[in-house]
PDB file of N, CA and C in Angstrom:
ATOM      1  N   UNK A   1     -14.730  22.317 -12.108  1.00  0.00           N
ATOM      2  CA  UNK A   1     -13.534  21.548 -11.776  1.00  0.00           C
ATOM      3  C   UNK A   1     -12.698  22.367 -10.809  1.00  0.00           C
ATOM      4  N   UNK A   2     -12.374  21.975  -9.915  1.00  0.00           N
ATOM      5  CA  UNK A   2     -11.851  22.649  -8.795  1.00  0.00           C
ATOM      6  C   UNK A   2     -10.011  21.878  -8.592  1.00  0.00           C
ATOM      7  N   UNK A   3      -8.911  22.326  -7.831  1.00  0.00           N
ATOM      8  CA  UNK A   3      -7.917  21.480  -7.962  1.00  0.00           C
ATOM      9  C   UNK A   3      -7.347  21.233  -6.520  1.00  0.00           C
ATOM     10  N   UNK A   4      -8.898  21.684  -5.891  1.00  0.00           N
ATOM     11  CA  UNK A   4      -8.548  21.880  -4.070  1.00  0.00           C
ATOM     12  C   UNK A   4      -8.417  20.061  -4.097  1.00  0.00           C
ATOM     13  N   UNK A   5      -7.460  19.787  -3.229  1.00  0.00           N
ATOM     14  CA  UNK A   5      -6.937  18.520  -2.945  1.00  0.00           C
ATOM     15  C   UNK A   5      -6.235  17.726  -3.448  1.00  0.00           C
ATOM     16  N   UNK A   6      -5.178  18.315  -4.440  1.00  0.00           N
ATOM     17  CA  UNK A   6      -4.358  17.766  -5.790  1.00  0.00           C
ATOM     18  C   UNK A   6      -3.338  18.097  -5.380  1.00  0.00           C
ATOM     19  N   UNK A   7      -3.061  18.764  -3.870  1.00  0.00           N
ATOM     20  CA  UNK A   7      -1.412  19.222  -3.930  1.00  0.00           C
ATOM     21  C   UNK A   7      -0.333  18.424  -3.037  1.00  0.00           C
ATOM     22  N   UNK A   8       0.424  18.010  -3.942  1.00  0.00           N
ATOM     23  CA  UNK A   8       0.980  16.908  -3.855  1.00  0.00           C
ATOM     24  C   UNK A   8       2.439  17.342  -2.824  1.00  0.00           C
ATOM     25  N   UNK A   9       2.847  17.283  -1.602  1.00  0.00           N
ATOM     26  CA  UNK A   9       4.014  18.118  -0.748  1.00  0.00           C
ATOM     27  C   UNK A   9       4.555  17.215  -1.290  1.00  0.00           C
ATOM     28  N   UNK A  10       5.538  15.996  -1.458  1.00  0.00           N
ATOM     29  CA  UNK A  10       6.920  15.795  -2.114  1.00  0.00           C
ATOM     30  C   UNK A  10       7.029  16.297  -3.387  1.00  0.00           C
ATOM     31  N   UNK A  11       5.992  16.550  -4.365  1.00  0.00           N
ATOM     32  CA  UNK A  11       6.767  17.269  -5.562  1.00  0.00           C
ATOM     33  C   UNK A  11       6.390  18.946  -5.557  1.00  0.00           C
ATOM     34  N   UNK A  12       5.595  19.328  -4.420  1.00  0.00           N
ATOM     35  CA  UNK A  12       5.376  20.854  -4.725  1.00  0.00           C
ATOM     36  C   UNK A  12       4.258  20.880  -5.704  1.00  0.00           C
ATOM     37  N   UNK A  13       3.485  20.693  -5.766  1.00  0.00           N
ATOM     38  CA  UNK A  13       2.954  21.114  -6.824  1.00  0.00           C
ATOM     39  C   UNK A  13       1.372  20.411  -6.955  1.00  0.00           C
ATOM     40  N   UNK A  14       0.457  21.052  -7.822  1.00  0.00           N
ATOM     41  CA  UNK A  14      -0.788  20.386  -7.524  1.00  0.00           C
ATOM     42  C   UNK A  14      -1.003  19.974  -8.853  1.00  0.00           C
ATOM     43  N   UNK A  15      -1.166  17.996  -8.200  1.00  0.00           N
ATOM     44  CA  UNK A  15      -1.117  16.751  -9.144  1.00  0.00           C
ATOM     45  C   UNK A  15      -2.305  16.165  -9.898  1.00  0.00           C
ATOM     46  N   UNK A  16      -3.298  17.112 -10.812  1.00  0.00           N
ATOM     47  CA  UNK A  16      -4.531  16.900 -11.176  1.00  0.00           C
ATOM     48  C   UNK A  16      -4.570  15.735 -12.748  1.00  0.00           C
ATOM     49  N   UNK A  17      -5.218  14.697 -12.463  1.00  0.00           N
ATOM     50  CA  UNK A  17      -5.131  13.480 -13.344  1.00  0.00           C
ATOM     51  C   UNK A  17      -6.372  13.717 -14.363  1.00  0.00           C
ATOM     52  N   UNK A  18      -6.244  13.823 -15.723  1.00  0.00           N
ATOM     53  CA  UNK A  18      -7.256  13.760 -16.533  1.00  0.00           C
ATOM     54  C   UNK A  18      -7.295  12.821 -17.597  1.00  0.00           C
ATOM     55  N   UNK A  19      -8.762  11.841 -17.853  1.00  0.00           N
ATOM     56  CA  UNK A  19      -8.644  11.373 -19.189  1.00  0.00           C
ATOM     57  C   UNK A  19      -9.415  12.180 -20.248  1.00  0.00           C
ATOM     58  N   UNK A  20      -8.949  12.291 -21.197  1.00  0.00           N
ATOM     59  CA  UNK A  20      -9.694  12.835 -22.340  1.00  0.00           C
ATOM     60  C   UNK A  20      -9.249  11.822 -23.439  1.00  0.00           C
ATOM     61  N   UNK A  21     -10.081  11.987 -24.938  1.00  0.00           N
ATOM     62  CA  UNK A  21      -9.778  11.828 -25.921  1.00  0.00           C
ATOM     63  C   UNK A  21      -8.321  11.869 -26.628  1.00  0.00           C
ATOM     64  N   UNK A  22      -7.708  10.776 -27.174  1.00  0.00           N
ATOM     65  CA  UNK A  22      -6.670  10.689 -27.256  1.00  0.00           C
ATOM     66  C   UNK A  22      -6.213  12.150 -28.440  1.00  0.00           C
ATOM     67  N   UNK A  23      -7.393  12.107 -29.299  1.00  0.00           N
ATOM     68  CA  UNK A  23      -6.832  13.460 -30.571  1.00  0.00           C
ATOM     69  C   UNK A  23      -7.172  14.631 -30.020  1.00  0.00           C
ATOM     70  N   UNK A  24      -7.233  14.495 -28.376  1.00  0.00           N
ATOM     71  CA  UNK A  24      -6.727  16.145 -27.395  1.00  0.00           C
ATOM     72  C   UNK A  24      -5.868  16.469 -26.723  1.00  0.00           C
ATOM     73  N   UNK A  25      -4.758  14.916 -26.196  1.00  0.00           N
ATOM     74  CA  UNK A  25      -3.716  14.854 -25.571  1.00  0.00           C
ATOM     75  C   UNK A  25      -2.729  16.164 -26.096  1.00  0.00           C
ATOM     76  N   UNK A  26      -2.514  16.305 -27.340  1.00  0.00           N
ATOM     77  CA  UNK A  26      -1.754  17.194 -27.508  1.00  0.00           C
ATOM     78  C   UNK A  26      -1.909  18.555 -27.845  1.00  0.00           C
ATOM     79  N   UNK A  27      -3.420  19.157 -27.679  1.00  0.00           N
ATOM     80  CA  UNK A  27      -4.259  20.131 -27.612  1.00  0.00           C
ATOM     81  C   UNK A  27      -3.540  20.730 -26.126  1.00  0.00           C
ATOM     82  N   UNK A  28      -4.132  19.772 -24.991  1.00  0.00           N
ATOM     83  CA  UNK A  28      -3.709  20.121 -23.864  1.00  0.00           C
ATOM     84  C   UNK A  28      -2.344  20.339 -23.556  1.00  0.00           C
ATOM     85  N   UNK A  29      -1.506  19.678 -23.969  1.00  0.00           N
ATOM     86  CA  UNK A  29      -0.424  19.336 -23.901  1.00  0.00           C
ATOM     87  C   UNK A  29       0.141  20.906 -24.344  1.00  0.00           C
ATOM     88  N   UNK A  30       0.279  21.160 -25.314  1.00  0.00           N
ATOM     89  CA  UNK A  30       0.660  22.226 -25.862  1.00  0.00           C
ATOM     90  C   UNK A  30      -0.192  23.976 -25.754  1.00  0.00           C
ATOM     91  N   UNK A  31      -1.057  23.834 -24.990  1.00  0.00           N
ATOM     92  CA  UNK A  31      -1.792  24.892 -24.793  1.00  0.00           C
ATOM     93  C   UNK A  31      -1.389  25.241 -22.967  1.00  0.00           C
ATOM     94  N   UNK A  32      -1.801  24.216 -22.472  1.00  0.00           N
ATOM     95  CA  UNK A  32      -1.052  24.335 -20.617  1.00  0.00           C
ATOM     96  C   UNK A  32       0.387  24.638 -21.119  1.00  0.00           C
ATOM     97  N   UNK A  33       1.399  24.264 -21.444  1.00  0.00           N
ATOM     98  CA  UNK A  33       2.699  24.167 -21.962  1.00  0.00           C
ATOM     99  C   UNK A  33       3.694  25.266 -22.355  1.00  0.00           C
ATOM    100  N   UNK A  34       2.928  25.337 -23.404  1.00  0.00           N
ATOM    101  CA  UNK A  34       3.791  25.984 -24.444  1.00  0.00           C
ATOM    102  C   UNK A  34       3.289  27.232 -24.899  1.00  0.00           C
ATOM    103  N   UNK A  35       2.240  27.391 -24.782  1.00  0.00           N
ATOM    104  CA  UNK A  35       1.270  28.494 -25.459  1.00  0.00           C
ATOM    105  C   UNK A  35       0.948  29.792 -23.886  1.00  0.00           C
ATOM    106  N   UNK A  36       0.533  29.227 -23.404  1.00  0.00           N
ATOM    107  CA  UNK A  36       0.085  29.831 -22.065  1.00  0.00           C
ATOM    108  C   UNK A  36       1.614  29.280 -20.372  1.00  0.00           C
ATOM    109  N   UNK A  37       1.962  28.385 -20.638  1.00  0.00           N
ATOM    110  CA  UNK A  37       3.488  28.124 -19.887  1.00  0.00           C
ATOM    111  C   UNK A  37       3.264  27.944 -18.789  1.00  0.00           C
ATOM    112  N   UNK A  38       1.907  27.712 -18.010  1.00  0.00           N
ATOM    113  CA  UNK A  38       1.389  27.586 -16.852  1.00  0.00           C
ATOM    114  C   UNK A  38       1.390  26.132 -16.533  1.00  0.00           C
ATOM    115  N   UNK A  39       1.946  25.029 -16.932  1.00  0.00           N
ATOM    116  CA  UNK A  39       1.800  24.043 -16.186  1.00  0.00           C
ATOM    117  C   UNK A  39       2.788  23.033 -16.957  1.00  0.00           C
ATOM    118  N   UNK A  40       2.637  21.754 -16.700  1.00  0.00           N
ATOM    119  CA  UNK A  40       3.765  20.483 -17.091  1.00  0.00           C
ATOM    120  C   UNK A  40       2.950  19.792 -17.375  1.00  0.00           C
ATOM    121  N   UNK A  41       2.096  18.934 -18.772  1.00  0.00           N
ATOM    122  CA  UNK A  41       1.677  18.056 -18.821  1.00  0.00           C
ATOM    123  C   UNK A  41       2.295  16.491 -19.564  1.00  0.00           C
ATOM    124  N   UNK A  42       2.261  15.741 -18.825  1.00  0.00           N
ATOM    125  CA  UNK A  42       2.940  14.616 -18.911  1.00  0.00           C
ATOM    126  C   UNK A  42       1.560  13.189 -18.977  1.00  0.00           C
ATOM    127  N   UNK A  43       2.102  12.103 -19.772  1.00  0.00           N
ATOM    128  CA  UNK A  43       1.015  10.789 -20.083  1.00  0.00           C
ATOM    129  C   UNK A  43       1.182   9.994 -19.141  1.00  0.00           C
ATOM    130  N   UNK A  44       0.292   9.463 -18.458  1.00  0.00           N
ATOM    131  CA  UNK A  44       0.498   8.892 -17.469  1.00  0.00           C
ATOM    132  C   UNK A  44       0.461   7.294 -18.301  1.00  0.00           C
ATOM    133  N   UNK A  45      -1.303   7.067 -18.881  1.00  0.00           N
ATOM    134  CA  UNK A  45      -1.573   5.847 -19.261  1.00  0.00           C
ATOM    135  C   UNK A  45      -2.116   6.353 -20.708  1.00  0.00           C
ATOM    136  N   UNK A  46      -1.007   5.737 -21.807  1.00  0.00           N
ATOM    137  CA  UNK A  46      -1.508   6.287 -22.869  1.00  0.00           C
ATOM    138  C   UNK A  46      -2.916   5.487 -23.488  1.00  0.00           C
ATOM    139  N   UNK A  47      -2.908   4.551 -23.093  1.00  0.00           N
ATOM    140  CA  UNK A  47      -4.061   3.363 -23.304  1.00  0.00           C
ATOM    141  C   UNK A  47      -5.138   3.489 -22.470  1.00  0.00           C
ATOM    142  N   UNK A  48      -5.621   4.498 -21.437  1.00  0.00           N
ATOM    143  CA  UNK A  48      -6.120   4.454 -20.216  1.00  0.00           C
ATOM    144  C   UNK A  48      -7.842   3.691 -20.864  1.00  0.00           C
ATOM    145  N   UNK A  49      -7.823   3.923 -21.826  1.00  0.00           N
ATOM    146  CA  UNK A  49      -9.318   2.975 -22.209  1.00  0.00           C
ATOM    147  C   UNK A  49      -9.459   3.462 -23.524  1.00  0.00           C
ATOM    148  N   UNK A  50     -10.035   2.442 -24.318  1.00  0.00           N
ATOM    149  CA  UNK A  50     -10.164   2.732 -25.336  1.00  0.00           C
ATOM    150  C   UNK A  50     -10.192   4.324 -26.588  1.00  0.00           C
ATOM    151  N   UNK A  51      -9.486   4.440 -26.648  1.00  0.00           N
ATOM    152  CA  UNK A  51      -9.585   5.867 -27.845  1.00  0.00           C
ATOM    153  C   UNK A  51      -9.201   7.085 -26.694  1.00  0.00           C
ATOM    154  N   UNK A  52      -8.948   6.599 -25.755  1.00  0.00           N
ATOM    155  CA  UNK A  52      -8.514   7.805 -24.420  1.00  0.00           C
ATOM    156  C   UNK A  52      -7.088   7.585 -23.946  1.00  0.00           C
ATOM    157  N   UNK A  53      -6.658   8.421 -23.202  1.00  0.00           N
ATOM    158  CA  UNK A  53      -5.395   8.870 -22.746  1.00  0.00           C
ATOM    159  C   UNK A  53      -5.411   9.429 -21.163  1.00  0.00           C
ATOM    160  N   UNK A  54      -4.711   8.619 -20.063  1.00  0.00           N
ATOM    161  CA  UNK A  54      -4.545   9.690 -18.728  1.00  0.00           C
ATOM    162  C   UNK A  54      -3.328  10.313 -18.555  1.00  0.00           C
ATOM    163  N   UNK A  55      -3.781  11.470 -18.585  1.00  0.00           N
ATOM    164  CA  UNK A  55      -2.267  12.524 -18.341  1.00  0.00           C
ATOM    165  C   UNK A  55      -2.603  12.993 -16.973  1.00  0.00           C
ATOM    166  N   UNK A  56      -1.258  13.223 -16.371  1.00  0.00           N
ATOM    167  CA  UNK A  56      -1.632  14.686 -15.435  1.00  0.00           C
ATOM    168  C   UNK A  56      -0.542  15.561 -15.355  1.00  0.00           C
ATOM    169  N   UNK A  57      -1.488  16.754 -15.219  1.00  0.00           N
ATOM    170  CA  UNK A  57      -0.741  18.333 -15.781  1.00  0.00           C
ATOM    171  C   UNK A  57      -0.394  18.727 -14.036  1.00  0.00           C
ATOM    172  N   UNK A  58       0.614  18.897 -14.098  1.00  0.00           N
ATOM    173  CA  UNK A  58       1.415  19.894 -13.042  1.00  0.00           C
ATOM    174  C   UNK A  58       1.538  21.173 -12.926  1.00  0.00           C
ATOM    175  N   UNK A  59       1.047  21.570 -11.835  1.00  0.00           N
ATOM    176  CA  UNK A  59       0.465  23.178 -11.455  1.00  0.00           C
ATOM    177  C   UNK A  59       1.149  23.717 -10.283  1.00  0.00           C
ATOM    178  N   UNK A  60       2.412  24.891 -10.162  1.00  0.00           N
ATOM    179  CA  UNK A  60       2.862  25.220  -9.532  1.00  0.00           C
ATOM    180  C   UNK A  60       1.391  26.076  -8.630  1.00  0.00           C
ATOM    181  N   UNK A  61       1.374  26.295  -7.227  1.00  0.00           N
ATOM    182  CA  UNK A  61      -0.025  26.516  -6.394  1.00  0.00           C
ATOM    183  C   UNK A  61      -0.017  28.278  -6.970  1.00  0.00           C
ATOM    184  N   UNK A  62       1.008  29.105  -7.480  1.00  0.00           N
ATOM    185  CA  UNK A  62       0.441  30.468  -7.831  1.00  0.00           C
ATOM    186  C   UNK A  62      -0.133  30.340  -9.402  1.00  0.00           C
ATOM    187  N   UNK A  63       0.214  29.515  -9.937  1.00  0.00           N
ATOM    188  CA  UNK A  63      -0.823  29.209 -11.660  1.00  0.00           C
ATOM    189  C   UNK A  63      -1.762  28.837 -11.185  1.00  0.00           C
ATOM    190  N   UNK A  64      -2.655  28.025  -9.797  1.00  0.00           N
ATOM    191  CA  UNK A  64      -3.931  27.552  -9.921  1.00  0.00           C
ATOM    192  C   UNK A  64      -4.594  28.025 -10.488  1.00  0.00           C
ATOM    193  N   UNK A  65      -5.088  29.429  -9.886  1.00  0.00           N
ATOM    194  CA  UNK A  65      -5.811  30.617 -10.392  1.00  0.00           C
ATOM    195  C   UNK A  65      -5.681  30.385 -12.228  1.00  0.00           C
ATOM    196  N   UNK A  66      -5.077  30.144 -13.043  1.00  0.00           N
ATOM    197  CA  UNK A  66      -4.917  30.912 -14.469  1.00  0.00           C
ATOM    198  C   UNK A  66      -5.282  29.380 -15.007  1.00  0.00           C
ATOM    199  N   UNK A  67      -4.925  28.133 -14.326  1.00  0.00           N
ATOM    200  CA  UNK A  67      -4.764  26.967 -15.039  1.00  0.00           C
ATOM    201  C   UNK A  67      -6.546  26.389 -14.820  1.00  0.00           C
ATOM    202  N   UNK A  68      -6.812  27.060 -13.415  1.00  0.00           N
ATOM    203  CA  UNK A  68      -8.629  26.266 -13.749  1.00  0.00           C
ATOM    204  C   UNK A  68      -9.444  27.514 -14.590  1.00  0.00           C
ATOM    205  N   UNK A  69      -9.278  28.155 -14.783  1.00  0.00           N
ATOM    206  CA  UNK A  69      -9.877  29.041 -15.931  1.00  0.00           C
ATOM    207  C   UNK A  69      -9.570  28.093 -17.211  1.00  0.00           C
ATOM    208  N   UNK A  70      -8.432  28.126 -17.290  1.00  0.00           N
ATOM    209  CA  UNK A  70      -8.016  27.357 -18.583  1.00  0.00           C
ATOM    210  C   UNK A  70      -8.878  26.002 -18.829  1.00  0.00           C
ATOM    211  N   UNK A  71      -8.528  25.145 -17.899  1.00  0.00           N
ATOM    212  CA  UNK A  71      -9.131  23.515 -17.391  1.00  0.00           C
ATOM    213  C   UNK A  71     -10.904  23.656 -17.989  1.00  0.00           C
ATOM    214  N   UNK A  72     -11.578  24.740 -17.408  1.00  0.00           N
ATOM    215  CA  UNK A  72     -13.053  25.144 -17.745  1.00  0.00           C
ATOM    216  C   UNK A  72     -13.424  24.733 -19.022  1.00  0.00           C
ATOM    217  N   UNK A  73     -12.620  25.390 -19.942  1.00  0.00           N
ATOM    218  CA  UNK A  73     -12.558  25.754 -21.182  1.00  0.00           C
ATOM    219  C   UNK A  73     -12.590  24.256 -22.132  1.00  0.00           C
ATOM    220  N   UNK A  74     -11.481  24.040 -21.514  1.00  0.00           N
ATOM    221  CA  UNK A  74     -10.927  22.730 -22.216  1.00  0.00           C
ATOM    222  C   UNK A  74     -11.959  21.691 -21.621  1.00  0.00           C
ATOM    223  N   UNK A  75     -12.402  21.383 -20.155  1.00  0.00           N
ATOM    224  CA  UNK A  75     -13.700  20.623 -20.689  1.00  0.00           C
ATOM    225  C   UNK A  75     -14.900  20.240 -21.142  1.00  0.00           C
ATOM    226  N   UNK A  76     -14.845  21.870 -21.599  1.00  0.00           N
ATOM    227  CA  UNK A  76     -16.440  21.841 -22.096  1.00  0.00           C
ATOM    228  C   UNK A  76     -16.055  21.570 -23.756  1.00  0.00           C
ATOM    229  N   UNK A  77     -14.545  21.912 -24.495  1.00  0.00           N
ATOM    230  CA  UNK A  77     -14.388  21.843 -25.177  1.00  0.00           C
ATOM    231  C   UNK A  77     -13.748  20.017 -26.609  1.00  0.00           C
ATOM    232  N   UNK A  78     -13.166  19.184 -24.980  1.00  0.00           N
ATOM    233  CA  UNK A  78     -12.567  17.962 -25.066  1.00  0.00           C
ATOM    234  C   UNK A  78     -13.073  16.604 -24.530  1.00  0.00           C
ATOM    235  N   UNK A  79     -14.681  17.280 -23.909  1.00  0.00           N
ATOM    236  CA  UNK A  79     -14.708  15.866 -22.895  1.00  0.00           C
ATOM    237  C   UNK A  79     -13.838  15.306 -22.219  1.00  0.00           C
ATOM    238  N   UNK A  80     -13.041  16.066 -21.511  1.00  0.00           N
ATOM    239  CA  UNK A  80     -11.878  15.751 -20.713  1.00  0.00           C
ATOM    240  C   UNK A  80     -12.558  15.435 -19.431  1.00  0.00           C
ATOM    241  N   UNK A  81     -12.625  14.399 -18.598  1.00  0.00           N
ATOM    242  CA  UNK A  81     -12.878  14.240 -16.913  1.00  0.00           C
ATOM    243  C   UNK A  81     -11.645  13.813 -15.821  1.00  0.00           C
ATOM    244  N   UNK A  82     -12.348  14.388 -14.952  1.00  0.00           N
ATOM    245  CA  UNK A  82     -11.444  14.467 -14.431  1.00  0.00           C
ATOM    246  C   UNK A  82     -11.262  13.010 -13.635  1.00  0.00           C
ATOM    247  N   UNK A  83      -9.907  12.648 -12.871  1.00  0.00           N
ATOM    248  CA  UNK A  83      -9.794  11.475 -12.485  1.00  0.00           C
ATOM    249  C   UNK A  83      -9.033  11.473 -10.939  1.00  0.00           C
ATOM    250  N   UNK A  84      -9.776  11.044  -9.778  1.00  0.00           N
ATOM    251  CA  UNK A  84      -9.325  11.516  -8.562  1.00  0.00           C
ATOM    252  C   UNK A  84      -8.333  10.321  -8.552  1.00  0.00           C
ATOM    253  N   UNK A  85      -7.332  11.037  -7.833  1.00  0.00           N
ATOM    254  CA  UNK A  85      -5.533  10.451  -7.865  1.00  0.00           C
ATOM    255  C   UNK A  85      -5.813   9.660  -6.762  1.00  0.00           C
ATOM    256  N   UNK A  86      -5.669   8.378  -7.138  1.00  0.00           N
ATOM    257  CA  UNK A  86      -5.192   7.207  -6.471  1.00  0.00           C
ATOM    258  C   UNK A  86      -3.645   7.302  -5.438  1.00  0.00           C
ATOM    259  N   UNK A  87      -3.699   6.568  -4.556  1.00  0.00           N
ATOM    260  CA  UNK A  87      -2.388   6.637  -4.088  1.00  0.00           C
ATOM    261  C   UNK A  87      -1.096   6.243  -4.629  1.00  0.00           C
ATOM    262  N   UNK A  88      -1.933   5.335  -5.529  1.00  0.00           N
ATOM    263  CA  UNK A  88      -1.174   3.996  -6.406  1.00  0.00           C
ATOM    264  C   UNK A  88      -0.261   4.896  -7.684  1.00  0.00           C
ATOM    265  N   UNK A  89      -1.550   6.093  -7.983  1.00  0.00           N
ATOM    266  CA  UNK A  89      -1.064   7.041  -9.364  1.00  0.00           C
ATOM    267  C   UNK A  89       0.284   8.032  -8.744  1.00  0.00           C
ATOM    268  N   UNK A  90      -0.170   8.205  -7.546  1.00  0.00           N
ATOM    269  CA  UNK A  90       0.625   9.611  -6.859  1.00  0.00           C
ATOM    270  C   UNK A  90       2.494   9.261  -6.712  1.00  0.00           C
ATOM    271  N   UNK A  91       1.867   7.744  -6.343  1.00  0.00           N
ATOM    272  CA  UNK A  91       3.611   6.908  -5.797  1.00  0.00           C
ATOM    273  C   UNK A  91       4.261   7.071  -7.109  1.00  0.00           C
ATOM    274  N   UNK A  92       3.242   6.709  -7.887  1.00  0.00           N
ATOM    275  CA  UNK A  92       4.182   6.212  -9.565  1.00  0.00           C
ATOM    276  C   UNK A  92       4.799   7.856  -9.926  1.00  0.00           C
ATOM    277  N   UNK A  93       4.269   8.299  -9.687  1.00  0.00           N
ATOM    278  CA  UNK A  93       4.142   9.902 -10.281  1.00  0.00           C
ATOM    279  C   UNK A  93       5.559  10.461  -9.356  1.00  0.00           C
ATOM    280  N   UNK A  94       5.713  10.226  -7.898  1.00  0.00           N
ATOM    281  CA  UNK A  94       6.816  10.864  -7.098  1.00  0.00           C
ATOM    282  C   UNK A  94       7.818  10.244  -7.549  1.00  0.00           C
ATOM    283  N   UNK A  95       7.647   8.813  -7.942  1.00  0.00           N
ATOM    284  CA  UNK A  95       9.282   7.551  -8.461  1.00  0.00           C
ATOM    285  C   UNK A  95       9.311   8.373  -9.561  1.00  0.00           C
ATOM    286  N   UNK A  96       8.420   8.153 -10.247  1.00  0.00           N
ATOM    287  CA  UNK A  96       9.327   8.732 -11.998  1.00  0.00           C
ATOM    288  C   UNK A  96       9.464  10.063 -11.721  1.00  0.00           C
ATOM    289  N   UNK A  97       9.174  10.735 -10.989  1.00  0.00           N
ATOM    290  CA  UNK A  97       9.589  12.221 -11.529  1.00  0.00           C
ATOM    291  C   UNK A  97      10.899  12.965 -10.438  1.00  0.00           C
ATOM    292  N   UNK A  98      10.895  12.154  -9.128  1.00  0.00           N
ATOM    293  CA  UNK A  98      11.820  12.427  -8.672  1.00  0.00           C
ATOM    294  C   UNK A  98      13.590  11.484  -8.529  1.00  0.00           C
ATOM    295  N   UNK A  99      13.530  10.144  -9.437  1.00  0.00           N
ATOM    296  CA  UNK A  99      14.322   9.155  -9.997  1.00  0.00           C
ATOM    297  C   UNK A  99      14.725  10.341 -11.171  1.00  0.00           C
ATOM    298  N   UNK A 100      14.365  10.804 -12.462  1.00  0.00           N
ATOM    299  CA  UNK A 100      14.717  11.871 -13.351  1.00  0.00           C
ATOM    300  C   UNK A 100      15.161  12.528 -12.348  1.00  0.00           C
ATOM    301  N   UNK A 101      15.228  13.468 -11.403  1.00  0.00           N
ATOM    302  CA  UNK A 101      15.864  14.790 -10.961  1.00  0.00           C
ATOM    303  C   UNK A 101      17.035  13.982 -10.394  1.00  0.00           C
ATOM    304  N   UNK A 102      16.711  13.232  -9.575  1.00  0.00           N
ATOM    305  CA  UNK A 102      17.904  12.273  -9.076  1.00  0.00           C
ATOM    306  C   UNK A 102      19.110  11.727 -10.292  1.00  0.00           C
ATOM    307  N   UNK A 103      18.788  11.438 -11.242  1.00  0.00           N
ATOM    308  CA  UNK A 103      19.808  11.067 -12.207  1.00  0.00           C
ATOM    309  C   UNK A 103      20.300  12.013 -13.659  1.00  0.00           C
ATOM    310  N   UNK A 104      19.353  13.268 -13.073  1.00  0.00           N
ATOM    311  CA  UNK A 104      19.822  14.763 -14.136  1.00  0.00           C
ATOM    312  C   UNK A 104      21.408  15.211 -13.118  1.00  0.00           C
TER     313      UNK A 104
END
């Protein structure tokens, strides 16, 4: 899994979309997060298909390095795949996240 082409210039940051298993959402969630502090993971489509979940985790470009080591791990461990970002995902992703900074 590589995250060459995920970097998103209006939010800074490289915008990598994954579905996995819904009883890993918060595996990931809290391990990118909270445990290791290298990234932002947020639900995109909690329904994305049956018994699954699409999130995508936000990667400042000096964590790449630490977060696809991590990413490795976790999909050999979650059946997590990866999901190439639509334009459609990217727009939704710049409104909601830069509408929040706008009204913090």
């Amino acid at each position: 899994m590589t995250l060459h082409g995920t970097y998103d210039d209006a939010l800074g940051v490289h915008a990598l979309f994954i579905n996995l298993p819904r009883r890993h959402a918060i595996y990931v969630k809290v391990l990118l997060e909270s445990y290791e502090g290298v990234a932002v993971v947020r639900s995109v489509e909690p329904h994305y298909a049956p018994g699954r979940i699409l999130q995508v985790i936000m990667i400042v470009p000096d964590q790449a390095p630490t977060v696809q080591g991590i990413l490795s791990s976790i999909e050999t461990d979650t059946d997590m795949e990866r999901v190439d970002p639509s334009e459609s995902l990217l727009s939704e992703l710049r409104q909601d996240l830069l509408v929040e900074l706008k009204d913090a």
